[in-house]
N, C-alpha and C. Protein backbone atom coordinates (compact mmCIF):
# COMPACT_ATOMS: atom_id res chain seq x y z
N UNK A 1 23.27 13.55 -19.48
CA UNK A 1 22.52 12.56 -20.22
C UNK A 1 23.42 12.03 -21.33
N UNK A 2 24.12 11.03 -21.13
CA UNK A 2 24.76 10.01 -21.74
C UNK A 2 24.49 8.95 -22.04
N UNK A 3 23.32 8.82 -23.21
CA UNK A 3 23.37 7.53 -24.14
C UNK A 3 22.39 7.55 -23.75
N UNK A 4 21.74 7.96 -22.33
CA UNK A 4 20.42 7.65 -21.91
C UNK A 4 19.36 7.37 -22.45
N UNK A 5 18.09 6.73 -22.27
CA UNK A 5 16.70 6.55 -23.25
C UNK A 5 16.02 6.91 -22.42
N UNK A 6 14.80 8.06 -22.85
CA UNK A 6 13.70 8.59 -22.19
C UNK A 6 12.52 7.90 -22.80
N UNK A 7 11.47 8.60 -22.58
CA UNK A 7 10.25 7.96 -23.55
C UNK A 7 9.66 9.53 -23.16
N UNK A 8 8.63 9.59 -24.13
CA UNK A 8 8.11 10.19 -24.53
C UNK A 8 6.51 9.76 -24.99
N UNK A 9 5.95 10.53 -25.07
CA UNK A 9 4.12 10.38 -25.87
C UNK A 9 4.18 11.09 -27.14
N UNK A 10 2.95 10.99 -27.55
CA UNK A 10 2.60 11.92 -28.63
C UNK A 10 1.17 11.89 -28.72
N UNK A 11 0.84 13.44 -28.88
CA UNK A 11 -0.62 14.06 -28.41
C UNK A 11 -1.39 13.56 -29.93
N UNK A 12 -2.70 14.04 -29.51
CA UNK A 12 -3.64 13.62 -30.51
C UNK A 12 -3.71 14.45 -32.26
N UNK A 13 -2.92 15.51 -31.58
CA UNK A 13 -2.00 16.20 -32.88
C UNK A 13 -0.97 16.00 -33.75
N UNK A 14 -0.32 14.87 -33.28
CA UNK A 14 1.24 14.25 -33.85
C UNK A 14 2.15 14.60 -33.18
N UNK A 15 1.89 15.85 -31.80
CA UNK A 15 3.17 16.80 -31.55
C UNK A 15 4.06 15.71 -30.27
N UNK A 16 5.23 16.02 -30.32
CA UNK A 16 6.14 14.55 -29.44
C UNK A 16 6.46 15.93 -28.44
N UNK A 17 6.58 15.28 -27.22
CA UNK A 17 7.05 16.64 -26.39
C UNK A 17 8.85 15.34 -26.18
N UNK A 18 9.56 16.74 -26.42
CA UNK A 18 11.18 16.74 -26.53
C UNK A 18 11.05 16.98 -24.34
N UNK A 19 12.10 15.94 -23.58
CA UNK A 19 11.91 15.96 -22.37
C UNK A 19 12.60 17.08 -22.34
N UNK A 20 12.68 18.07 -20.65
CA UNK A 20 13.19 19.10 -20.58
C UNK A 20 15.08 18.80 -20.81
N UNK A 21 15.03 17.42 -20.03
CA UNK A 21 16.69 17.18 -19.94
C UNK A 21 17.52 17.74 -21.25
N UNK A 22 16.65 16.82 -22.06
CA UNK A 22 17.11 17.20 -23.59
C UNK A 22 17.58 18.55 -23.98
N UNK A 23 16.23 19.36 -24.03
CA UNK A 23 15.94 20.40 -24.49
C UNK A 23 17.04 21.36 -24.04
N UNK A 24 17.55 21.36 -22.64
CA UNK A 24 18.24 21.82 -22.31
C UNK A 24 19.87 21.79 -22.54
N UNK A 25 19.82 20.61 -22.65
CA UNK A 25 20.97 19.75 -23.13
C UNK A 25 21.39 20.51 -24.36
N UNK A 26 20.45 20.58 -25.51
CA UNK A 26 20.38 20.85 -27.13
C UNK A 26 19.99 22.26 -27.31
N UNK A 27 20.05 22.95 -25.98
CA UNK A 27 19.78 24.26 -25.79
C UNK A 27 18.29 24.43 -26.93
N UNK A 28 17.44 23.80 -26.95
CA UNK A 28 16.33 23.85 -27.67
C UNK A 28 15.31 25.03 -27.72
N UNK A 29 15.26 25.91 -28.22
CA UNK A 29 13.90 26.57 -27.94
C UNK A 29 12.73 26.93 -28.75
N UNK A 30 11.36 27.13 -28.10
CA UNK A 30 10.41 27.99 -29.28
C UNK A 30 10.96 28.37 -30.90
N UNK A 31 10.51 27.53 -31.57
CA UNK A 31 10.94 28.38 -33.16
C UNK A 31 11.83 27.08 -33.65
N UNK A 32 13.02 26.56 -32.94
CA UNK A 32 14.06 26.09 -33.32
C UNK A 32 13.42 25.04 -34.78
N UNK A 33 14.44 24.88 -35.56
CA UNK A 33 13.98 23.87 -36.96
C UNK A 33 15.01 22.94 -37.00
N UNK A 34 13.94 21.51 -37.18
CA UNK A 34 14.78 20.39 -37.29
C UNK A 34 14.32 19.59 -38.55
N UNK A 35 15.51 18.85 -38.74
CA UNK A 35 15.53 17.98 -40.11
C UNK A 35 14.90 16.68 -39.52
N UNK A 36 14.25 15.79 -40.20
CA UNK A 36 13.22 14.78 -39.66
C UNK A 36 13.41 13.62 -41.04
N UNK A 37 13.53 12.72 -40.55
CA UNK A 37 13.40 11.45 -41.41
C UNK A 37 13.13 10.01 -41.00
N UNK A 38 12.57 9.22 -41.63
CA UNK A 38 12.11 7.58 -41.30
C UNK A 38 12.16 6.72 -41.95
N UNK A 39 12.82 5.42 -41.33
CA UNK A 39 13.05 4.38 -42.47
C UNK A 39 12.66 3.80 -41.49
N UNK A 40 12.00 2.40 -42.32
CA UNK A 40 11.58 0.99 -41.05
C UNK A 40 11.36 1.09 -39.95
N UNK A 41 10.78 2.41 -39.12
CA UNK A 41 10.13 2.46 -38.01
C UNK A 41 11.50 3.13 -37.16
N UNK A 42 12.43 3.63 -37.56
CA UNK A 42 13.03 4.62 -36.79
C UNK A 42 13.33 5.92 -37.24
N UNK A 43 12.90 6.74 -36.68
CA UNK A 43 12.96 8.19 -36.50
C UNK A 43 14.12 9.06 -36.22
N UNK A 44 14.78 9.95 -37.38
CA UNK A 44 15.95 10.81 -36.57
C UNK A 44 15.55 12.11 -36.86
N UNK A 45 15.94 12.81 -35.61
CA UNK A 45 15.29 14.00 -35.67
C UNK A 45 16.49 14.53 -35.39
N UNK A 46 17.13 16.08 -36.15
CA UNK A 46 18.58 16.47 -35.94
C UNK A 46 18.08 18.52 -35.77
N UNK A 47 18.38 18.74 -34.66
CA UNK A 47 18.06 20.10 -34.74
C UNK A 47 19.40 21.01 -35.51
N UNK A 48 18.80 21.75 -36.36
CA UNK A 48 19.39 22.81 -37.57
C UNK A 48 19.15 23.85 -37.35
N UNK A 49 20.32 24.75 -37.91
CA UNK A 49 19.88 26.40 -37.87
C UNK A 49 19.71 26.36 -38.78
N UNK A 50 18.72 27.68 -39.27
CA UNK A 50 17.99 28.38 -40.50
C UNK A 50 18.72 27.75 -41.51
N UNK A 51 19.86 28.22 -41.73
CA UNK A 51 20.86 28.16 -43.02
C UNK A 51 21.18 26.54 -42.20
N UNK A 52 21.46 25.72 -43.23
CA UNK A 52 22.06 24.17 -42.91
C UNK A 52 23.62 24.46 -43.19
N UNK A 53 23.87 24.04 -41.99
CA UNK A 53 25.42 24.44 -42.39
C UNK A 53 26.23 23.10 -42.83
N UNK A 54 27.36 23.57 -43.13
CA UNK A 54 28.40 22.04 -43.74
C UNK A 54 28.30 20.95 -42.34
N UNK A 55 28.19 20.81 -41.19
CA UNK A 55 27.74 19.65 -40.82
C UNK A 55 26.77 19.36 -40.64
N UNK A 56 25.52 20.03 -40.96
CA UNK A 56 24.83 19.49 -40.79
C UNK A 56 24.49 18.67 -42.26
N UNK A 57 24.66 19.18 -43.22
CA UNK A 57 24.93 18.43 -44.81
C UNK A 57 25.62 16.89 -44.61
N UNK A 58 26.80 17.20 -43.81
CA UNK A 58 27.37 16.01 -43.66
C UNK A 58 26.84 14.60 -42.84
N UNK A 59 25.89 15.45 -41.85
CA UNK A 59 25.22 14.43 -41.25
C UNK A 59 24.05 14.19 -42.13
N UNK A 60 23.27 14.48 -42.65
CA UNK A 60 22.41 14.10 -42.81
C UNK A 60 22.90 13.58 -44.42
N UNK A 61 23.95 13.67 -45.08
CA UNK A 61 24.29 12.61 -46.11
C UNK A 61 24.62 11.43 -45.52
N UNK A 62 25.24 11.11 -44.13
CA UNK A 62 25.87 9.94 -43.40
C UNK A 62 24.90 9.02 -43.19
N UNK A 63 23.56 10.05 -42.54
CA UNK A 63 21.75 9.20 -42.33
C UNK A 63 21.63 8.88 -43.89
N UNK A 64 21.60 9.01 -45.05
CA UNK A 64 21.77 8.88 -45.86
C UNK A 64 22.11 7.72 -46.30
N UNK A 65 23.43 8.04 -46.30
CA UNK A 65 24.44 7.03 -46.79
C UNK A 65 24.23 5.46 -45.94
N UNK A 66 23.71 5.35 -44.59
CA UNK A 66 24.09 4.72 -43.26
C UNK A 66 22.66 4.05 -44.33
N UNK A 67 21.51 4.60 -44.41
CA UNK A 67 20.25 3.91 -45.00
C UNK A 67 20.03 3.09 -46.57
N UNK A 68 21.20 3.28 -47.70
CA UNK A 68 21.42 2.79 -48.78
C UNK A 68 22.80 1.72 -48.18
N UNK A 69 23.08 1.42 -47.42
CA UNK A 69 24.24 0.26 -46.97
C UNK A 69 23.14 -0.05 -46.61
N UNK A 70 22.25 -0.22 -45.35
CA UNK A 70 21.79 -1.36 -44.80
C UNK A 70 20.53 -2.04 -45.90
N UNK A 71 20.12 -1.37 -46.67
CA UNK A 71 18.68 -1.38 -47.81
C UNK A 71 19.88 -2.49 -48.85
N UNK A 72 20.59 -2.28 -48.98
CA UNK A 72 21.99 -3.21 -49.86
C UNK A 72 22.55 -4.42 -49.27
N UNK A 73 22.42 -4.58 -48.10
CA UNK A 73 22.88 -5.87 -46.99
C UNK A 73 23.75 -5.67 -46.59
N UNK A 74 24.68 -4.83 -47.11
CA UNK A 74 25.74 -4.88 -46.64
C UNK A 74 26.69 -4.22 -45.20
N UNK A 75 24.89 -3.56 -44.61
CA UNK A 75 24.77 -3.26 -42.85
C UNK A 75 25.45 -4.19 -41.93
N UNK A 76 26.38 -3.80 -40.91
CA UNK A 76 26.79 -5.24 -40.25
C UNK A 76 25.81 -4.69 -38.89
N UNK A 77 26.25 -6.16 -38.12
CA UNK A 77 25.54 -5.80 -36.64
C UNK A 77 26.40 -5.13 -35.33
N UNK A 78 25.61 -4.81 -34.43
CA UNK A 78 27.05 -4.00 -33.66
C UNK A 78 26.54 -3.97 -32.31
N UNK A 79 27.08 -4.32 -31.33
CA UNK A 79 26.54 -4.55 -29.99
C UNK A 79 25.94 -2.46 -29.73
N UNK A 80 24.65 -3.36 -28.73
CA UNK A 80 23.94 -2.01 -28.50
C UNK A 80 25.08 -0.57 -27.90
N UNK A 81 25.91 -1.13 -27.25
CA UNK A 81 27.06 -0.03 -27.61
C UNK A 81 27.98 0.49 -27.70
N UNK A 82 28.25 -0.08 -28.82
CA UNK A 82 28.77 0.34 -29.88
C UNK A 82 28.07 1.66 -30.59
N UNK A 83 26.65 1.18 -31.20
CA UNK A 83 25.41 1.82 -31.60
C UNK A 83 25.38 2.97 -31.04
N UNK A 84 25.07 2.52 -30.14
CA UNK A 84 24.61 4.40 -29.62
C UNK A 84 25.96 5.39 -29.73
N UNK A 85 26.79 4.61 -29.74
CA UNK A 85 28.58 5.76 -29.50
C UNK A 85 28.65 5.94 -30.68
N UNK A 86 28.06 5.48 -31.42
CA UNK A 86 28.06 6.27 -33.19
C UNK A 86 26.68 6.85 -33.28
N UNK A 87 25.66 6.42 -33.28
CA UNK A 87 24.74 7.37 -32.90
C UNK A 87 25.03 9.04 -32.29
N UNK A 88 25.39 8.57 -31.03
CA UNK A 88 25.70 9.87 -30.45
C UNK A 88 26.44 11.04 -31.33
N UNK A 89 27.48 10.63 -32.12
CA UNK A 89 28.27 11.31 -32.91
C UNK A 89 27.15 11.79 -34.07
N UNK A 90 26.06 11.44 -34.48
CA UNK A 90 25.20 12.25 -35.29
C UNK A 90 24.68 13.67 -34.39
C-alpha cells in the first residue's frame, strides 16, 4: 500500500475502523496510542509509543510548523504527488 486511498466509516460512537491493510502495514494493535489533530477539515492521525520519542516530537512539530505556514499564506501548491510523497514521509 503505496500512497493508496481507502475509505473508511465511522460508527455512531465516533470510532473510525483503521482498514486491516493498514493495520497491518503499521503493525497496529489493541491498546496502541496515537497523536490526533485537525485543521480545516483534515485529520492526521500518527501512531506513538507510550513514551513519544524524538521523531515522533519532530513530526508532530513539522504538522505544526506545516499548519502556521499555510494559516500565514505563505503555503505553496504542489501537484497531488508531490503531496502525498511528503505526506508519506510523516
Amino acid at each position: 500500500m503505496s500512497n493508496e486511498i481507502v475509505f473508511t466509516t465511522i460508527s455512531s460512537k465516533g470510532q473510525i475502523v483503521i482498514p486491516n491493510m493498514v493495520r497491518k502495514k503499521l503493525d497496529i494493535k489493541d491498546g496502541n496510542v496515537f497523536a490526533i489533530t485537525e485543521k480545516k477539515g483534515l485529520i492526521v492521525l500518527k501512531k506513538i509509543n507510550q513514551q513519544l520519542s524524538q521523531d515522533d516530537i519532530r513530526t508532530l512539530k513539522s504538522i505544526h510548523d506545516a499548519w502556521k505556514e499555510i494559516e500565514s499564506g505563505n503555503g505553496g501548491k504542489a501537484k497531488t504527488s508531490k503531496f502525498l510523497t511528503e505526506f508519506a514521509k510523516w
